[in-house]
N, C-alpha and C. Protein backbone atom coordinates (compact mmCIF):
# COMPACT_ATOMS: atom_id res chain seq x y z
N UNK A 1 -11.31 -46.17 2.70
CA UNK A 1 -11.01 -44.77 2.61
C UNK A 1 -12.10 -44.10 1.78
N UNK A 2 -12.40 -43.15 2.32
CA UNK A 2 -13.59 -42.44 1.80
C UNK A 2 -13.06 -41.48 0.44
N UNK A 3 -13.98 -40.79 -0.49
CA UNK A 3 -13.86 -40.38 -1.71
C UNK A 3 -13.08 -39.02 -1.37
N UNK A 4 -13.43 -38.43 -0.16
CA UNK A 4 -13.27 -37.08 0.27
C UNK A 4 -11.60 -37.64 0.24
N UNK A 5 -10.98 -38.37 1.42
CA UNK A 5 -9.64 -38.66 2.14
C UNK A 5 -8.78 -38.99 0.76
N UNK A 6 -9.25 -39.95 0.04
CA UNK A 6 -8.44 -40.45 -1.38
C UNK A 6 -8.40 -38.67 -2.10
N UNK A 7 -9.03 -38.20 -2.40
CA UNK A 7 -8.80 -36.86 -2.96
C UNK A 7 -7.98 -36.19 -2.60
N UNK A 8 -8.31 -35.99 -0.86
CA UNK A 8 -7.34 -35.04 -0.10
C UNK A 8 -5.47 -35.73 -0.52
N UNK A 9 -5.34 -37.08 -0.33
CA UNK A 9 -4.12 -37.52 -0.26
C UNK A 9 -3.64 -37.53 -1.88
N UNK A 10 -4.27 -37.47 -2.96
CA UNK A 10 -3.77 -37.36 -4.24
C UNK A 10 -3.29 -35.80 -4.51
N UNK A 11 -3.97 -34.76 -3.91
CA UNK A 11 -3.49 -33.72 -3.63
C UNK A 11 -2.77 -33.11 -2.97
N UNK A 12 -2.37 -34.12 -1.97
CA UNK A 12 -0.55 -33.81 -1.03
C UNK A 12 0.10 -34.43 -2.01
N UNK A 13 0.04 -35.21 -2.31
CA UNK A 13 1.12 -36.11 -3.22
C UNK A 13 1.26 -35.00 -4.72
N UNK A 14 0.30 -34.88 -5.35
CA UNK A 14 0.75 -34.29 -6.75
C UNK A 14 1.35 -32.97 -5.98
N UNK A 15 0.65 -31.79 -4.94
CA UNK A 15 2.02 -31.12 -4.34
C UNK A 15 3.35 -31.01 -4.32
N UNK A 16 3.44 -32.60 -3.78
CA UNK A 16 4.96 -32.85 -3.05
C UNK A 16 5.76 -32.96 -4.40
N UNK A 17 5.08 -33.50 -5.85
CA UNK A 17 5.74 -33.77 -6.53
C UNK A 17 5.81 -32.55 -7.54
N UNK A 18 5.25 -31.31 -7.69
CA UNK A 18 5.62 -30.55 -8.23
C UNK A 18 6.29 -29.61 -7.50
N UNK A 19 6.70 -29.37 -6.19
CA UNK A 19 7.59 -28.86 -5.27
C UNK A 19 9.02 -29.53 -5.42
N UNK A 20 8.97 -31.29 -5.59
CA UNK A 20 9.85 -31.81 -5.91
C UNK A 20 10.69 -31.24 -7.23
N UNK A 21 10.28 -31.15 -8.61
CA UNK A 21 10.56 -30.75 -10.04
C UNK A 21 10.46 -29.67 -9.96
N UNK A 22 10.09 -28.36 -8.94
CA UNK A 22 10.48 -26.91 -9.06
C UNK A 22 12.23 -26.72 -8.67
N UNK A 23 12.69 -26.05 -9.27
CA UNK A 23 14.03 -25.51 -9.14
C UNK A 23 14.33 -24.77 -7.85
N UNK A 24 15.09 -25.40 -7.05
CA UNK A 24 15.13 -24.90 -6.15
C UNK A 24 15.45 -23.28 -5.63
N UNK A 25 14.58 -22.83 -4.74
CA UNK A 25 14.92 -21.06 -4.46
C UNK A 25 15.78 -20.93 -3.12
N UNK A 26 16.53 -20.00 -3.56
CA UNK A 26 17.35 -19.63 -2.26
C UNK A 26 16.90 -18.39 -1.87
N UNK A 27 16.18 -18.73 -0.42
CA UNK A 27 15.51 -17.52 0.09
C UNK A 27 16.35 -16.61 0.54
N UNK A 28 17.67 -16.56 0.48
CA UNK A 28 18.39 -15.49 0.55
C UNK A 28 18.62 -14.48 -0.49
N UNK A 29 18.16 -14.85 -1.60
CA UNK A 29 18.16 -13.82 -2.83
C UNK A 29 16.93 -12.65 -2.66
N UNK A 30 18.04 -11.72 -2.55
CA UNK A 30 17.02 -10.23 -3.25
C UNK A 30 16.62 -9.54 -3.87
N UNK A 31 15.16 -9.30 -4.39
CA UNK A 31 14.64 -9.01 -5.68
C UNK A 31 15.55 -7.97 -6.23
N UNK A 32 15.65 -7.82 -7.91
CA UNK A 32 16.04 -7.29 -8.51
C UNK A 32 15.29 -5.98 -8.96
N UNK A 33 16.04 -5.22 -9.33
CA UNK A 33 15.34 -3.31 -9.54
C UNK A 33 14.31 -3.77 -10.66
N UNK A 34 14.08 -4.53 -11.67
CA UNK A 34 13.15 -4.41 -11.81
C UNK A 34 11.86 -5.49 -11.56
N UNK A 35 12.47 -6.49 -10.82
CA UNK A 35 11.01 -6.86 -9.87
C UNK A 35 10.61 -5.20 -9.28
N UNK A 36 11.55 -4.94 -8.14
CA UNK A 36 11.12 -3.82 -7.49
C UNK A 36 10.64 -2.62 -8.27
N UNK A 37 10.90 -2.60 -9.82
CA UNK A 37 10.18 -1.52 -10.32
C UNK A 37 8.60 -1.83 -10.65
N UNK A 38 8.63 -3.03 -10.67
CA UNK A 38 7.76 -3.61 -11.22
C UNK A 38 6.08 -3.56 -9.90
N UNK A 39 6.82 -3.54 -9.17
CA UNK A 39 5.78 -3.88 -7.86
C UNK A 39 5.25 -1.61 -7.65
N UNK A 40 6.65 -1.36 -7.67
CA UNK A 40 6.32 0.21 -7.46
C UNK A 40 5.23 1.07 -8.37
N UNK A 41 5.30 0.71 -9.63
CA UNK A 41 4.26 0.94 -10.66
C UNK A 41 3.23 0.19 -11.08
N UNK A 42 2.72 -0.87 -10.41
CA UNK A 42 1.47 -1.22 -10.38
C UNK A 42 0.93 -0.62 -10.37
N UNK A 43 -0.59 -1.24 -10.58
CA UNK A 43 -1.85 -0.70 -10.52
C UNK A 43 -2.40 -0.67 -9.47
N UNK A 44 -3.00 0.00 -8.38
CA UNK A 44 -3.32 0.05 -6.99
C UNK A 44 -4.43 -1.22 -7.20
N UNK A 45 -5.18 -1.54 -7.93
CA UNK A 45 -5.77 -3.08 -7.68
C UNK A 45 -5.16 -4.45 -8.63
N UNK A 46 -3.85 -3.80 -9.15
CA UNK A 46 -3.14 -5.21 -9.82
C UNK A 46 -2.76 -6.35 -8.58
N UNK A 47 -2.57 -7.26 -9.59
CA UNK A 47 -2.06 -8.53 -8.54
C UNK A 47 -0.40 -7.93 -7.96
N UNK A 48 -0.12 -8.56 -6.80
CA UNK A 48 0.85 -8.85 -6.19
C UNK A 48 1.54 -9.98 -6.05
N UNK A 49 3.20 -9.73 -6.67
CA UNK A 49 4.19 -11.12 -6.22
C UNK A 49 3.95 -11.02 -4.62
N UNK A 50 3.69 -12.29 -3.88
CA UNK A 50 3.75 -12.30 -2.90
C UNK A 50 4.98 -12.44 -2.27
N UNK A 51 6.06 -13.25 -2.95
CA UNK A 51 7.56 -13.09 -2.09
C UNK A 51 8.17 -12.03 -2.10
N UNK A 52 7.60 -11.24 -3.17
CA UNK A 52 8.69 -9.77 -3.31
C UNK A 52 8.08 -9.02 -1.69
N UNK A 53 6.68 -8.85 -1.47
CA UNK A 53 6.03 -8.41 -0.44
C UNK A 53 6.61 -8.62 0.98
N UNK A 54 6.79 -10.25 1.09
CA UNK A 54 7.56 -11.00 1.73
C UNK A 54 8.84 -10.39 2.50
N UNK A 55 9.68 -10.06 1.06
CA UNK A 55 11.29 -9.62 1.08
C UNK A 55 10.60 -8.44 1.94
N UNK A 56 10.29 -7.37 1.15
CA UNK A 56 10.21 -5.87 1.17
C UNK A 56 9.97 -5.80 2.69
N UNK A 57 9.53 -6.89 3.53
CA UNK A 57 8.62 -7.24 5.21
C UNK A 57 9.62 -7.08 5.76
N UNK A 58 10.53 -8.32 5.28
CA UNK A 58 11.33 -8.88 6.51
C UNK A 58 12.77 -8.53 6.09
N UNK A 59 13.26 -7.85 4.54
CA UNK A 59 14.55 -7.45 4.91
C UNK A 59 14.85 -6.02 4.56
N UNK A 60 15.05 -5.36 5.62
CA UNK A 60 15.40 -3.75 5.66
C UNK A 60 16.22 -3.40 4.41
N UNK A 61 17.03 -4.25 3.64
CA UNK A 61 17.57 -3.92 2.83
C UNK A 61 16.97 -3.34 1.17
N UNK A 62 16.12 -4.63 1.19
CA UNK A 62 15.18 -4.70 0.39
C UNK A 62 14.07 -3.32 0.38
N UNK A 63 13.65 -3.19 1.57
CA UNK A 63 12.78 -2.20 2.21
C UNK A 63 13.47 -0.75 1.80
N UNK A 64 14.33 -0.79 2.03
CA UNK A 64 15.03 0.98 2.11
C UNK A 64 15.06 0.77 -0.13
N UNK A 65 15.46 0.00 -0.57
CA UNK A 65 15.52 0.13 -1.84
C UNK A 65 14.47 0.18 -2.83
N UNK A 66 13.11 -0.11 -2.25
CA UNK A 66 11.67 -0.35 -2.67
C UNK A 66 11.47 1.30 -2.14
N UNK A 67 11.01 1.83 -0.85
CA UNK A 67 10.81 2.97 -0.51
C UNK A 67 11.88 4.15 -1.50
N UNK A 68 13.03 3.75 -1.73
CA UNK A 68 13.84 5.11 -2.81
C UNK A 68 13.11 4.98 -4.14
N UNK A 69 12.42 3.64 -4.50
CA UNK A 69 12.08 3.73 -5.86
C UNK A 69 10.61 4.26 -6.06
N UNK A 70 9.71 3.88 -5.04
CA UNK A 70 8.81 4.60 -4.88
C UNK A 70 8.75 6.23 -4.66
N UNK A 71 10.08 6.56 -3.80
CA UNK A 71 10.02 8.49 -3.57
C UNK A 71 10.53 8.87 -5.04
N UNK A 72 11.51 7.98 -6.00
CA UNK A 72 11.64 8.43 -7.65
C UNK A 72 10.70 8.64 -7.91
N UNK A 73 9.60 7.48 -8.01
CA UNK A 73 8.80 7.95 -9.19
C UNK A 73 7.28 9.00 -8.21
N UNK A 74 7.40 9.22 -7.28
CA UNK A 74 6.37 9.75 -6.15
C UNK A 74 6.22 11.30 -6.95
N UNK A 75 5.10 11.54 -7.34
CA UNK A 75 4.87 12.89 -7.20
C UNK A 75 5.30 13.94 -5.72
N UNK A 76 5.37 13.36 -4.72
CA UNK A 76 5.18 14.20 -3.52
C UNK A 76 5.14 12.48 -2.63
N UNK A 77 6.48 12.88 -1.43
CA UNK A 77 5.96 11.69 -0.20
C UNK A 77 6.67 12.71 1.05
N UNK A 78 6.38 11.99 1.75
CA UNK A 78 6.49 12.35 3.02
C UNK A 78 7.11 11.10 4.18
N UNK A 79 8.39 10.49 4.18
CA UNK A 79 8.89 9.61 4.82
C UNK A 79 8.86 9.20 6.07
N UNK A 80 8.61 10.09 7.34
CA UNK A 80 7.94 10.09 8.34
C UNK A 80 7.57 11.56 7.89
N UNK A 81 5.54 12.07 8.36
CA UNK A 81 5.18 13.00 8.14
C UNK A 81 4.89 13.58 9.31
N UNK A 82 5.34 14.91 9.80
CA UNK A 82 4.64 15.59 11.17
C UNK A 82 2.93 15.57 11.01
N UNK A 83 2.58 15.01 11.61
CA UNK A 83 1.25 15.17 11.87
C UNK A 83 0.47 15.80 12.97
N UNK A 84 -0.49 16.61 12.56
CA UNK A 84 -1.03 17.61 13.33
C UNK A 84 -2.57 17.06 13.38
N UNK A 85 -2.59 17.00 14.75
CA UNK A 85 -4.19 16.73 14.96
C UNK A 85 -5.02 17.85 15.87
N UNK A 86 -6.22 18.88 15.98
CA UNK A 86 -6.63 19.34 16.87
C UNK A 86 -7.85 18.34 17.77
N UNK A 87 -8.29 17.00 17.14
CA UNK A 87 -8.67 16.15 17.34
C UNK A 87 -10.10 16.55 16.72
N UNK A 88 -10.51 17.10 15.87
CA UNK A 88 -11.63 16.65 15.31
C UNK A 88 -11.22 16.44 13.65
N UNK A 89 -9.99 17.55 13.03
CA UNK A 89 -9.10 17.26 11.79
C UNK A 89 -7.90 16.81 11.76
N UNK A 90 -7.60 15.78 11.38
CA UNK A 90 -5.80 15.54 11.22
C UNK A 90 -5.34 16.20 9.12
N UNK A 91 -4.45 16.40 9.94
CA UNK A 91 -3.95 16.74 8.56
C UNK A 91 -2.74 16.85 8.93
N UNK A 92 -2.37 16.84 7.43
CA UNK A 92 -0.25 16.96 7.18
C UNK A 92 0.09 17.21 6.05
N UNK A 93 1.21 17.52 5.95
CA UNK A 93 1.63 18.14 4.71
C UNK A 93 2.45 16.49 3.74
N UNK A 94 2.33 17.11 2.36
CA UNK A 94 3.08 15.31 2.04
C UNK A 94 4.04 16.25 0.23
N UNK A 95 4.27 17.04 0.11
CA UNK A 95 5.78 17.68 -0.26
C UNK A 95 4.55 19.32 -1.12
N UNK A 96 4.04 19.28 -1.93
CA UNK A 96 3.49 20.22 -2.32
C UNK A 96 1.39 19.99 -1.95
N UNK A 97 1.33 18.53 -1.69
CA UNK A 97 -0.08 18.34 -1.38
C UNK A 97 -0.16 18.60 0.41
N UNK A 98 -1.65 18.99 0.88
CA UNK A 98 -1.66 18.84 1.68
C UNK A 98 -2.80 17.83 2.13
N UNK A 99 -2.71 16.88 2.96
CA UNK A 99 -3.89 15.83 3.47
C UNK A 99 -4.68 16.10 4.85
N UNK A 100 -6.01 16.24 4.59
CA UNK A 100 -6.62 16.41 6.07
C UNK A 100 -8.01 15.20 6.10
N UNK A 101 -8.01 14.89 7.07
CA UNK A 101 -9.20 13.83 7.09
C UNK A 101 -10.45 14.43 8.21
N UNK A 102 -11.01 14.71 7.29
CA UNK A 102 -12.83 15.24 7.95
C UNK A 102 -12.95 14.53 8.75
N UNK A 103 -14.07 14.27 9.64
CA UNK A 103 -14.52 13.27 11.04
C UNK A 103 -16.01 12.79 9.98
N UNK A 104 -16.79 11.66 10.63
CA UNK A 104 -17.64 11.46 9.69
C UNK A 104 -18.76 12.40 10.45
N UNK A 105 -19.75 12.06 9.45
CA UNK A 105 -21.19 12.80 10.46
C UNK A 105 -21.93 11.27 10.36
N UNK A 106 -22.97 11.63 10.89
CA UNK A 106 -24.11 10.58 11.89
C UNK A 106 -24.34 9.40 10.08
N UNK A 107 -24.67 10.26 8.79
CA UNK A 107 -24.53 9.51 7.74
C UNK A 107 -23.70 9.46 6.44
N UNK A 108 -22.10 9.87 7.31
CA UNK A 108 -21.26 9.97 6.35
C UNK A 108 -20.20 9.23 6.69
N UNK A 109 -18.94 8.71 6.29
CA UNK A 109 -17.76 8.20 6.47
C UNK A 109 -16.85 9.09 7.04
N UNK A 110 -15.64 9.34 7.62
CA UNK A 110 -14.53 10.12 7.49
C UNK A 110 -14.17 10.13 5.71
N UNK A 111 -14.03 11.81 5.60
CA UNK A 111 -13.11 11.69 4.34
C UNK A 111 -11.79 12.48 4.10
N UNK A 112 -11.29 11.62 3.50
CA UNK A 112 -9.55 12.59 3.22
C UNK A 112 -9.92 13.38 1.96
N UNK A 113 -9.37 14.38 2.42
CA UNK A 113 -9.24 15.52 1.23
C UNK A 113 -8.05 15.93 1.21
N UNK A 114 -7.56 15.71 -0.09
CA UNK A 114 -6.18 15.66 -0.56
C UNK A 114 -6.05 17.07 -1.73
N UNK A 115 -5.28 18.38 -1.42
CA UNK A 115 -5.24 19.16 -2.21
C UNK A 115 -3.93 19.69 -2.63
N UNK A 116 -3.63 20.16 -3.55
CA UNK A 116 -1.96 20.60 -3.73
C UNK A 116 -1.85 21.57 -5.18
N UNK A 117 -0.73 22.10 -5.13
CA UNK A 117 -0.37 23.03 -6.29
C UNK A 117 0.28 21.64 -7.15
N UNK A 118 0.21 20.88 -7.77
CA UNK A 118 0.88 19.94 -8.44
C UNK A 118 0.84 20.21 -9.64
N UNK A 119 1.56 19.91 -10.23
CA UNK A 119 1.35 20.08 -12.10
C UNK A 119 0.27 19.02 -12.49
N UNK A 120 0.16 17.91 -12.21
CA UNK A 120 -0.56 16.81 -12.05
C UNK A 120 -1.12 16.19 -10.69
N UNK A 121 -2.36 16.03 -10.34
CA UNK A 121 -2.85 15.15 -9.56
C UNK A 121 -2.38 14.19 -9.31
N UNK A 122 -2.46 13.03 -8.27
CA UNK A 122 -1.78 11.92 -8.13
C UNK A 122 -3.12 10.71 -8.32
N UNK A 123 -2.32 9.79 -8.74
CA UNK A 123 -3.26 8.94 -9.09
C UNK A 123 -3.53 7.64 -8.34
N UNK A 124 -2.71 7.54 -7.51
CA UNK A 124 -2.61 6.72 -6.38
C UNK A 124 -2.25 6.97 -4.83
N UNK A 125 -2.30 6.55 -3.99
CA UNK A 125 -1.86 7.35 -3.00
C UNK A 125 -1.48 5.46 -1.71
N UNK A 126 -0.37 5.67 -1.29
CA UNK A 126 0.19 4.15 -1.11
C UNK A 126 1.41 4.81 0.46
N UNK A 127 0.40 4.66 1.46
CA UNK A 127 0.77 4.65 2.84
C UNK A 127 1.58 3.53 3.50
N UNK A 128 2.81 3.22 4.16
CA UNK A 128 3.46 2.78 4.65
C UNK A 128 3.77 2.74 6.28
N UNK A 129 3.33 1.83 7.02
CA UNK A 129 3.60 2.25 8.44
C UNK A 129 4.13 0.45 9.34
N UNK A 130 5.45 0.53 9.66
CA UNK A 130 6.27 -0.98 9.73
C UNK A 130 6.12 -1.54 8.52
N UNK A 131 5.55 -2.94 8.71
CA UNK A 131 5.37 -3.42 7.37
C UNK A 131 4.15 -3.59 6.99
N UNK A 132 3.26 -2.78 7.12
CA UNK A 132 1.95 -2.77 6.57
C UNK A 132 2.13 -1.84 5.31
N UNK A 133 1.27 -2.11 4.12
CA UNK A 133 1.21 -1.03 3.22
C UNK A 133 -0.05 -0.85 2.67
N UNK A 134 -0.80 -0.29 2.30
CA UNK A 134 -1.81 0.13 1.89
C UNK A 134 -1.56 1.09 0.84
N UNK A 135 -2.11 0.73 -0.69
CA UNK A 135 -2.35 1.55 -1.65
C UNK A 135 -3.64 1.16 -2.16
N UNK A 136 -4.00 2.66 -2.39
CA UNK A 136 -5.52 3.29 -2.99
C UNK A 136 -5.60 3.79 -4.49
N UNK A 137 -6.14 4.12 -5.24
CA UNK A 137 -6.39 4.72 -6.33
C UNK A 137 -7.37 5.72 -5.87
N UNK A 138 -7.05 6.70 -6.62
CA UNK A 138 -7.31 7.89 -6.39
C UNK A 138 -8.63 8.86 -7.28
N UNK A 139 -9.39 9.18 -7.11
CA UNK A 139 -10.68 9.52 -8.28
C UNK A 139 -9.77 10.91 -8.78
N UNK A 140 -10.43 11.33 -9.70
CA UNK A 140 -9.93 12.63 -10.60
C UNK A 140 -10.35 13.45 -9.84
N UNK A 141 -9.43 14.52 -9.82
CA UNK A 141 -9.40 15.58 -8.74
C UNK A 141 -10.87 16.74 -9.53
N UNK A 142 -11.69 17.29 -8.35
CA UNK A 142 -12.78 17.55 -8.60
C UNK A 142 -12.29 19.59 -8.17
N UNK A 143 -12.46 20.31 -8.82
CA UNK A 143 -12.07 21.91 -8.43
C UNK A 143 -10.98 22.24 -7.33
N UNK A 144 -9.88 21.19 -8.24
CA UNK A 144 -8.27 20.78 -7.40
C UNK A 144 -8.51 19.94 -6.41
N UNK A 145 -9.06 19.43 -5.92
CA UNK A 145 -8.90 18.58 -4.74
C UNK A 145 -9.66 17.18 -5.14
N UNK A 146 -8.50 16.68 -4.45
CA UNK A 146 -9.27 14.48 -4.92
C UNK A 146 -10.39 14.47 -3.27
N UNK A 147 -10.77 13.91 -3.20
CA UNK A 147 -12.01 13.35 -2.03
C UNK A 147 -11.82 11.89 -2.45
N UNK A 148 -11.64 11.20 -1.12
CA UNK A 148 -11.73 9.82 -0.79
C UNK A 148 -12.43 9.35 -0.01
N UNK A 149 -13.39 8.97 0.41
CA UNK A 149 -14.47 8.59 1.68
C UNK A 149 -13.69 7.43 2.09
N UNK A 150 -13.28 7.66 3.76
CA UNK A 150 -12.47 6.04 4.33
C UNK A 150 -13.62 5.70 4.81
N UNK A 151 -14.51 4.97 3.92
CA UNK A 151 -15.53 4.31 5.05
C UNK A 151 -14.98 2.63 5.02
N UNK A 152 -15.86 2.63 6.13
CA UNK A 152 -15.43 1.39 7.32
C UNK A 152 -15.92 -0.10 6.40
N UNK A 153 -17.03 0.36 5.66
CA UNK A 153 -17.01 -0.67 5.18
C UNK A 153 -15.98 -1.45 3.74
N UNK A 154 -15.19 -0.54 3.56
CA UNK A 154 -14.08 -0.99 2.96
C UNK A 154 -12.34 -0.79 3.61
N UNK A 155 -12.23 -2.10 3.94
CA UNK A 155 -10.99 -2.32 4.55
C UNK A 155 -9.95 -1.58 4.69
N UNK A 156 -9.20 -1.49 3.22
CA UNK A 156 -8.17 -0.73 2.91
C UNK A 156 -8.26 0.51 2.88
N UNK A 157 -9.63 1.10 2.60
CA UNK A 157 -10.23 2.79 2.90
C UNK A 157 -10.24 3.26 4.35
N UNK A 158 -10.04 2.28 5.29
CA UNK A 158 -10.40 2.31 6.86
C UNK A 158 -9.43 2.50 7.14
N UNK A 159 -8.58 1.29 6.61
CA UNK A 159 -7.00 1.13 6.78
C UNK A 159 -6.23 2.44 6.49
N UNK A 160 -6.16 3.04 5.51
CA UNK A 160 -5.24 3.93 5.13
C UNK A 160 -5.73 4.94 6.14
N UNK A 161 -6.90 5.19 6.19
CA UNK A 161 -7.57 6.69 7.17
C UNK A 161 -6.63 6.35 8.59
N UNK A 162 -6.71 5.11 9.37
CA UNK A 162 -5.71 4.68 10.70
C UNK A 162 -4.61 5.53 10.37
N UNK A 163 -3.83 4.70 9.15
CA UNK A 163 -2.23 4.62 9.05
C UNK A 163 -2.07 6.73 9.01
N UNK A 164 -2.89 7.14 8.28
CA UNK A 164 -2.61 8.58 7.97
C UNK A 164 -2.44 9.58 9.28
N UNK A 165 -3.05 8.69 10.33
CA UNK A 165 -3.09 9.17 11.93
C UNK A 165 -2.04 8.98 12.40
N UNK A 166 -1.39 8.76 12.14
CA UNK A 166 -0.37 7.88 12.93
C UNK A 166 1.57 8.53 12.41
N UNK A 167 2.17 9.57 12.89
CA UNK A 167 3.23 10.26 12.41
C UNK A 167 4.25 9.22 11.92
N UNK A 168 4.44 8.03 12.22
CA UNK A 168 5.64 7.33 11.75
C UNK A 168 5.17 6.45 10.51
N UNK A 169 3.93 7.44 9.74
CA UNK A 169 3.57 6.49 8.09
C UNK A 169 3.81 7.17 7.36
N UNK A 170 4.72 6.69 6.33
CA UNK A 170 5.26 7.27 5.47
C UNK A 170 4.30 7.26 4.11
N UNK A 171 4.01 8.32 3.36
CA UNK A 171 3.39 8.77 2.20
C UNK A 171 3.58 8.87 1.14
N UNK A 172 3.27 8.15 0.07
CA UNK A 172 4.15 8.42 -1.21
C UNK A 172 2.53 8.57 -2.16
N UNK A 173 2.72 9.75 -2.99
CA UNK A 173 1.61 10.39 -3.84
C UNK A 173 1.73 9.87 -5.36
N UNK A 174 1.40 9.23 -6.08
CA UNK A 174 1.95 8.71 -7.18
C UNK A 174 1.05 8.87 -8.33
């Protein structure tokens, strides 16, 4: 047995045996308000529990109780938003902000421009559409309005610009 294979198999084994001595989970349990507060007030680039993510996917229950805690603490959301496109601007309204996404030019990105009467700017901005979610952080709003460039070469900037197209994504401004 080669050095590589003996490695690989000491590392299924110490696995199996700390899976063994973990306490067993019953995947029927649903996170508690403050896991779920906990995930809602992150930091748009903090780490993520991945089972809470998990839950929030696959059980509607979970889902409808994560989305109320997010519209609490939401400056402004929009749960399904009418969206208006003339097809070169989309934009929509999301409770006192309004969102429109520029088209790019030949050396620019598409950008969302996010403006509103708010007492405060939002500092995150965390799109929902099935179970996809996408949250952004938000730059300091520049003569009232934040600017976000969705360029392509960042995933989740691409990502959110899609989801914002799309009337059945829900918006929460935070």
């Amino acid at each position: 047995m080669s050095d590589e294979a003996r490695l690989l198999a000491e590392i299924h084994a110490a696995r199996a045996l700390m899976r063994a001595s973990e306490p067993a989970r019953d995947p029927s349990r649903r996170p508690g308000a403050a896991e779920l507060w906990a995930h809602a007030t992150r930091e748009p680039s903090g780490p993520v529990d991945l089972a809470l993510v998990r839950a929030i996917r696959t059980d509607p229950a979970t889902a409808r109780r994560y989305r109320a805690l997010l519209a609490a603490q939401a400056i402004a959301h929009a749960p399904l938003a009418a969206a208006a496109s003339d097809g070169a601007i989309a934009s929509r309204r999301v409770g006192a902000f309004s969102l429109e996404i520029l088209p790019a030019d030949e050396d620019a990105p598409p950008l969302l421009v996010l403006h509103g009467s708010g007492a405060r700017p939002p500092r995150a901005i965390e799109a929902m559409l099935g179970d996809e979610t996408v949250r952004l952080a938000l730059p300091p709003a520049i003569d009232g309005a934040v600017l976000v460039a969705l360029d392509p070469g960042v995933p989740e900037a691409a990502r959110l610009g899609e989801m914002l197209r799309d009337r059945d994504c829900a918006v929460f401004l935070l």
